[in-house]
Each structure stands twice: as C-alpha cells, then as structure tokens.
Protein backbone atom coordinates (compact mmCIF):
# COMPACT_ATOMS: atom_id res chain seq x y z
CA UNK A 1 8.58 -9.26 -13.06
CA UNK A 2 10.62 -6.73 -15.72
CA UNK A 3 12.24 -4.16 -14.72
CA UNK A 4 14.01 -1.67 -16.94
CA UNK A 5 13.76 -4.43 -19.68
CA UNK A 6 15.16 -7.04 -17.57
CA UNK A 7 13.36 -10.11 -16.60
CA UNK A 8 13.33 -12.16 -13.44
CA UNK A 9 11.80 -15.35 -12.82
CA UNK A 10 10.12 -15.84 -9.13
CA UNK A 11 11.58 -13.32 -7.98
CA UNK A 12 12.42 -13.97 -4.19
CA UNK A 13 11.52 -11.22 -1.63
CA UNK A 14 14.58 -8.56 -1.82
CA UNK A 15 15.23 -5.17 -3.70
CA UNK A 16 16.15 -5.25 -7.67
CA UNK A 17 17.68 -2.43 -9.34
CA UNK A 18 16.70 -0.77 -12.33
CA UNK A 19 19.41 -0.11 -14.82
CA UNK A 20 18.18 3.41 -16.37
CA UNK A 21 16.35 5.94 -16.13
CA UNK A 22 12.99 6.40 -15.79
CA UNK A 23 12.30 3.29 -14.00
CA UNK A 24 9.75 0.81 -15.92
CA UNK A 25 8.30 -1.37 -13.46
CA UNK A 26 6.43 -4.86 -14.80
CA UNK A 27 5.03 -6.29 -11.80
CA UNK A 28 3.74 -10.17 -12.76
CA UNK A 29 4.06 -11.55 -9.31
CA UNK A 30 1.73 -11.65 -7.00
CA UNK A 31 1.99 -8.69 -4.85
CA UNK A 32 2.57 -5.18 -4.62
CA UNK A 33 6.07 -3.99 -5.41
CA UNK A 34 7.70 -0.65 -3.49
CA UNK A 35 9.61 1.66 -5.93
CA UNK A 36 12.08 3.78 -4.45
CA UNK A 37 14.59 6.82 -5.50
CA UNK A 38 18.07 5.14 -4.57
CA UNK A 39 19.35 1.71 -5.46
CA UNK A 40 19.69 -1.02 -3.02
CA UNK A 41 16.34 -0.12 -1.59
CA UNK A 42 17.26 2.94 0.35
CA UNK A 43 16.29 6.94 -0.32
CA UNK A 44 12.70 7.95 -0.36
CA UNK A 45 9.63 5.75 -1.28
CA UNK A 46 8.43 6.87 -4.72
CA UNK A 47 5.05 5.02 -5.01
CA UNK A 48 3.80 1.10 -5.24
CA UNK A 49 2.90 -0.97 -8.44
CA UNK A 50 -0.02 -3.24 -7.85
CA UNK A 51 0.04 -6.88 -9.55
CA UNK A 52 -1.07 -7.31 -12.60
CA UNK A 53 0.52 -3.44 -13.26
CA UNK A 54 2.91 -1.40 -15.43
CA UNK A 55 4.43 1.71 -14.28
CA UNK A 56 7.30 4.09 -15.28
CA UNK A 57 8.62 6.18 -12.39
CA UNK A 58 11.20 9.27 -13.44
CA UNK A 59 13.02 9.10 -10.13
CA UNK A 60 12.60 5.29 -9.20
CA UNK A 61 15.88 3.19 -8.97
CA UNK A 62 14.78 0.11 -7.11
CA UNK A 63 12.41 -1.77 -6.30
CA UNK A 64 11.20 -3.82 -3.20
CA UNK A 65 9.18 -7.17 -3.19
CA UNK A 66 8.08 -7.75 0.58
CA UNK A 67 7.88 -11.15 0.23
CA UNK A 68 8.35 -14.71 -1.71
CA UNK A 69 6.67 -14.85 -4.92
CA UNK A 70 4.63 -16.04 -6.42
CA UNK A 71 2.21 -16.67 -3.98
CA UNK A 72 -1.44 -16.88 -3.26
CA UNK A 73 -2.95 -13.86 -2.10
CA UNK A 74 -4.32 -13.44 1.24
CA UNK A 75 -7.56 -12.65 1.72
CA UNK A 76 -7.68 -9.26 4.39
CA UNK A 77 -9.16 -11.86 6.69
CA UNK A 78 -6.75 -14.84 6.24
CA UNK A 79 -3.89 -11.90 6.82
CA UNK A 80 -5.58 -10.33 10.12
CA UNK A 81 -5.87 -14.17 11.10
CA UNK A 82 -2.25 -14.76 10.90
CA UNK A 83 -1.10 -11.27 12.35
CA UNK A 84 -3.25 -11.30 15.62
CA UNK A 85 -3.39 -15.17 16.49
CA UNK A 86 -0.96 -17.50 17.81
CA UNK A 87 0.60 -20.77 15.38
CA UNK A 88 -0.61 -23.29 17.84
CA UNK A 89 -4.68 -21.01 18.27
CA UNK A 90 -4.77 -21.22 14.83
CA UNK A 91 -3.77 -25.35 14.40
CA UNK A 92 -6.26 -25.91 16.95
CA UNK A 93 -8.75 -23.93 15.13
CA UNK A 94 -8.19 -25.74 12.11
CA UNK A 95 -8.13 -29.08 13.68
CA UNK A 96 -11.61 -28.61 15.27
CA UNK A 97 -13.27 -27.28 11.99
CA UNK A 98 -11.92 -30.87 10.13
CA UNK A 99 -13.64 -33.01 13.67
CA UNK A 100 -16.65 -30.92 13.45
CA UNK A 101 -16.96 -30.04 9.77
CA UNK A 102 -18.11 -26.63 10.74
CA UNK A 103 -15.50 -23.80 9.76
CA UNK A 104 -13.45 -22.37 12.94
CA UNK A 105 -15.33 -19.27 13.82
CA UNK A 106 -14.37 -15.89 13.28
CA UNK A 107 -11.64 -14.06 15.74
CA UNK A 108 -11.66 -10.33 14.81
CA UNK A 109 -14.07 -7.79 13.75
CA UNK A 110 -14.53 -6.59 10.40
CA UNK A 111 -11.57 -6.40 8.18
CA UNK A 112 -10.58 -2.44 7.57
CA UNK A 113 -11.24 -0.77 4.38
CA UNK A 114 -10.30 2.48 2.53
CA UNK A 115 -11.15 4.52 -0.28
CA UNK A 116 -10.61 7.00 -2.56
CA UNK A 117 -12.74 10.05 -2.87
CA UNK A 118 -11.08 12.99 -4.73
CA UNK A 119 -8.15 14.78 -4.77
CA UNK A 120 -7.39 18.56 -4.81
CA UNK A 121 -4.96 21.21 -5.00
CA UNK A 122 -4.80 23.60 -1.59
CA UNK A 123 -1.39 25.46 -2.18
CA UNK A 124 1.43 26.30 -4.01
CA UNK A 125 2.60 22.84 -3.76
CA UNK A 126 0.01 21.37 -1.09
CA UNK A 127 -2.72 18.99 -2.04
CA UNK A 128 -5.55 17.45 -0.14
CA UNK A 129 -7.18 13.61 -0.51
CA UNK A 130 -10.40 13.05 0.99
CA UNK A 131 -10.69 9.31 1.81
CA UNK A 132 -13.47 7.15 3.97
CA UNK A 133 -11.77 4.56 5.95
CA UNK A 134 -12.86 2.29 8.63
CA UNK A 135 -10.68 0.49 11.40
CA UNK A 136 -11.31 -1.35 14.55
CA UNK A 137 -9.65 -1.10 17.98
CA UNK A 138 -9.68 -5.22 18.12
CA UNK A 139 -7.69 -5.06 15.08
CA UNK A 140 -3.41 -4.89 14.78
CA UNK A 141 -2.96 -1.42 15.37
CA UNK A 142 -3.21 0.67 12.83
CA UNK A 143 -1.20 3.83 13.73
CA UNK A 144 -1.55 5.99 10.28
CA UNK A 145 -3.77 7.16 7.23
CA UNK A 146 -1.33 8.24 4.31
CA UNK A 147 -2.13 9.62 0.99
CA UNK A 148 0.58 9.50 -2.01
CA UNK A 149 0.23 11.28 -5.17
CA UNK A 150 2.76 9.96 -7.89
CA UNK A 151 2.86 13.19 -10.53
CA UNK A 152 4.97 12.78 -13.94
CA UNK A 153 7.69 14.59 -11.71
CA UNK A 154 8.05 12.54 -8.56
CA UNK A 155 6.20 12.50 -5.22
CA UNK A 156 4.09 14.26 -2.60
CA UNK A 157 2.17 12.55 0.33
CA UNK A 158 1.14 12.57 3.58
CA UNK A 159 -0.91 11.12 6.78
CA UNK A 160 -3.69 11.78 9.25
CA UNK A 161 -3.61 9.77 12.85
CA UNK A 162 -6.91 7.37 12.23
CA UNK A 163 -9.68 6.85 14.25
CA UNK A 164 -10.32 3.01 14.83
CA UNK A 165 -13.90 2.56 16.45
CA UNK A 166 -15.41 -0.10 13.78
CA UNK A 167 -17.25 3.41 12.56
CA UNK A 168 -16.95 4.95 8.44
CA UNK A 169 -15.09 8.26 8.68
CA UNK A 170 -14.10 10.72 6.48
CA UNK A 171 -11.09 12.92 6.52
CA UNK A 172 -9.23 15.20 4.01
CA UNK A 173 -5.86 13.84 4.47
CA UNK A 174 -2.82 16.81 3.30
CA UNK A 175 0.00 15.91 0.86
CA UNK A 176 2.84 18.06 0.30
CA UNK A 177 5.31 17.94 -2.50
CA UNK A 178 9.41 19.45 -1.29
CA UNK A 179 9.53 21.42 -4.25
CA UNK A 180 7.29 21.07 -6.66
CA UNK A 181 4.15 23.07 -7.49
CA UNK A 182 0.75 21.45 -7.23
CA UNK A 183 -1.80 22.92 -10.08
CA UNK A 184 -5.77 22.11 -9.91
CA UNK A 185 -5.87 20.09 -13.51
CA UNK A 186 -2.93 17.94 -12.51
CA UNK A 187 -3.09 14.10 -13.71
CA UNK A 188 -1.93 12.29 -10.48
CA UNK A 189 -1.95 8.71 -9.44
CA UNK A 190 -3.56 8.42 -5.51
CA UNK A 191 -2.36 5.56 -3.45
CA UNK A 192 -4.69 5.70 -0.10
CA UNK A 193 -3.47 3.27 3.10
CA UNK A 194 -4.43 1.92 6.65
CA UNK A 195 -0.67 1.33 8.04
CA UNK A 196 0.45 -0.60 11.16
CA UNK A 197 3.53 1.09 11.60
CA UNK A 198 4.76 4.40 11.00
CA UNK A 199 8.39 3.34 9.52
CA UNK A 200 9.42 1.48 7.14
CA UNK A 201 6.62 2.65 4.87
CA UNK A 202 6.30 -0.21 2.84
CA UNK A 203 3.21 -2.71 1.49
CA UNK A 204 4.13 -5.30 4.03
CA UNK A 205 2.67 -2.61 6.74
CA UNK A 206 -0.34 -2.06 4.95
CA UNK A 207 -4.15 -3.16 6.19
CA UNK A 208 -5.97 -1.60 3.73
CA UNK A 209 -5.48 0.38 0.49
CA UNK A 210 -6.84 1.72 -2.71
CA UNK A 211 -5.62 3.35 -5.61
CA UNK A 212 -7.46 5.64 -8.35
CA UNK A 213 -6.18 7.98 -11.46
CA UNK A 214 -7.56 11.16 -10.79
CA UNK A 215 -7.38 14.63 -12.45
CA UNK A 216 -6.90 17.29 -9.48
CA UNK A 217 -9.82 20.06 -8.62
C-alpha cells in the first residue's frame, strides 16, 4: 500500500495518515481501504478504494484497513459462514465433510448482492442512485442501503432501510451533498452497499457492494 508517496509493507489492520494534500491512495493489499477527512481515522468517511485501485481524494487524510493484510479474500459465502455460525458448528462441519468426503452442506440462503444502475441529479445539491439489491431475512441483518458519490470536490451520500425477503428490488436511493451543488453532466464515482450496521460506516460492515464511474443524467 502507498499512500501520499509513502510505502508500507503488510500493512497491519489500523489507520495511516497521509502526509499532503490531496490524498493519493495505492491500495496493493488485499482489501478495501476507508479514506477519511481527519487524521487518525476520525471526521467524515470520504469514500473506499477497492484492491487492486488508485485513487486521489482532495479532502482525504487517513486511511483505514479493517483488517490484517494481506490476506485471502473471502468468498461472500465463506464470510456469511463465519458471521452467522458458531467456531465449534463450523469444526464439526468440517470434520464430517473430511469422514464423509462430501462437502458440509450449505447453512444460509443465497448470499446478498447489489448493483449499480444509474445515477442522477434531483436538486440543487441532491442526487438520486437507483440500485437492485437482494437480501434475505436468514441472513446477518442487514439494517441499511447507502449510496456514495465521490465528486472531484468531496462527498455526498445517503441510505434507504432495505427490504430482505430473498426477492430483487429496486429503489432510487437519495444522496445529498452539505454544500455543494449537484449538476446533471457531473463525473462521479458510485459506491452502492448492503450494511449490517448503521455506525461505524466502514467496509468491515459491508455484505454486499458495487462500484461504477458514471456521468450524472
């Protein structure tokens, strides 16, 4: 990972400050790294980088790894595994699938997904994201759908409660920037996630996402 020129070597999970302005993010590891707008990992979240990525981020002054790198990634399944099962299910699992040969069966329904449709501009400096997303009750519970748009600028975003009934559905979620106007023919960077909790927003709460370049209608 290189941030702001600097380079670190398995990095371990932890925030890393950039040392100028705007923030140029490397990410090389193996997951996806949370940039936010104060050092030390504090202030407001100002958009992910996804592995193998480069960003640059005007406000950004830290970022966030949620965990030890680098590491294999987890398939959605392998992660819903470890999230809604016991240690000791999951050893006995494994031990019966090496006695029978056969692989341990299945213990949730089908993984969640999300994506991206299109992006517009609603307001003065309101946007909207229409996204199709499906989510299961049996699943952790996933308690948001949030939208970011990353502008050359900074930040706007928000979130829709989901619907989780192992159905497709597909919302227009709202984003709203502080200050900032919105203009149809804006280049924007979308960031669409299933989250399991509300606070912190971060990549370690995420079920699902997807991420697309768009020009705004």
């Amino acid at each position: 990972m290189k941030i702001s020129g600097k380079t670190y070597n398995n990095p371990a999970k932890g925030c890393y400050d950039g040392n100028f302005w705007p923030l140029s993010v490397n990410n090389q590891t193996d997951v996806p790294i949370s940039v936010y707008d104060s050092r030390n990992g504090a202030g407001q979240f100002d958009g992910v980088i996804l592995s193998p990525r480069i960003g640059n981020f005007e406000f950004g002054r830290t970022v966030l790894i949620p965990g030890n790198t680098p590491v294999r990634k987890l398939s959605s399944k392998e992660t819903f595994m470890k999230m809604s099962l016991p240690s000791a299910v999951l050893s006995a699992m494994a031990a019966a699938a090496i006695v029978t040969g056969t692989a341990a069966p299945a213990a949730h329904a089908a993984d969640p997904t999300i994506k991206i449709n299109s992006a517009k501009a609603t307001g003065d400096r309101t946007a909207s994201v229409s996204v199709t997303y499906t989510c299961s009750a049996s699943q952790p519970p996933i308690k948001l759908v949030g939208v970011l748009l990353r502008f050359g600028w900074g930040t706007a975003g928000g979130s829709v409660d989901p619907v989780c009934d192992g159905a497709s559905h597909t919302v227009s979620v709202p984003a709203q920037s502080t200050f900032n106007p919105i203009r149809a023919g804006d280049s924007v960077t979308v960031t669409a996630t299933l989250e399991n909790l509300s606070l912190p927003r971060s990549p370690e709460n995420w079920v699902a996402m997807d991420q697309k370049q768009l020009t705004l209608t």
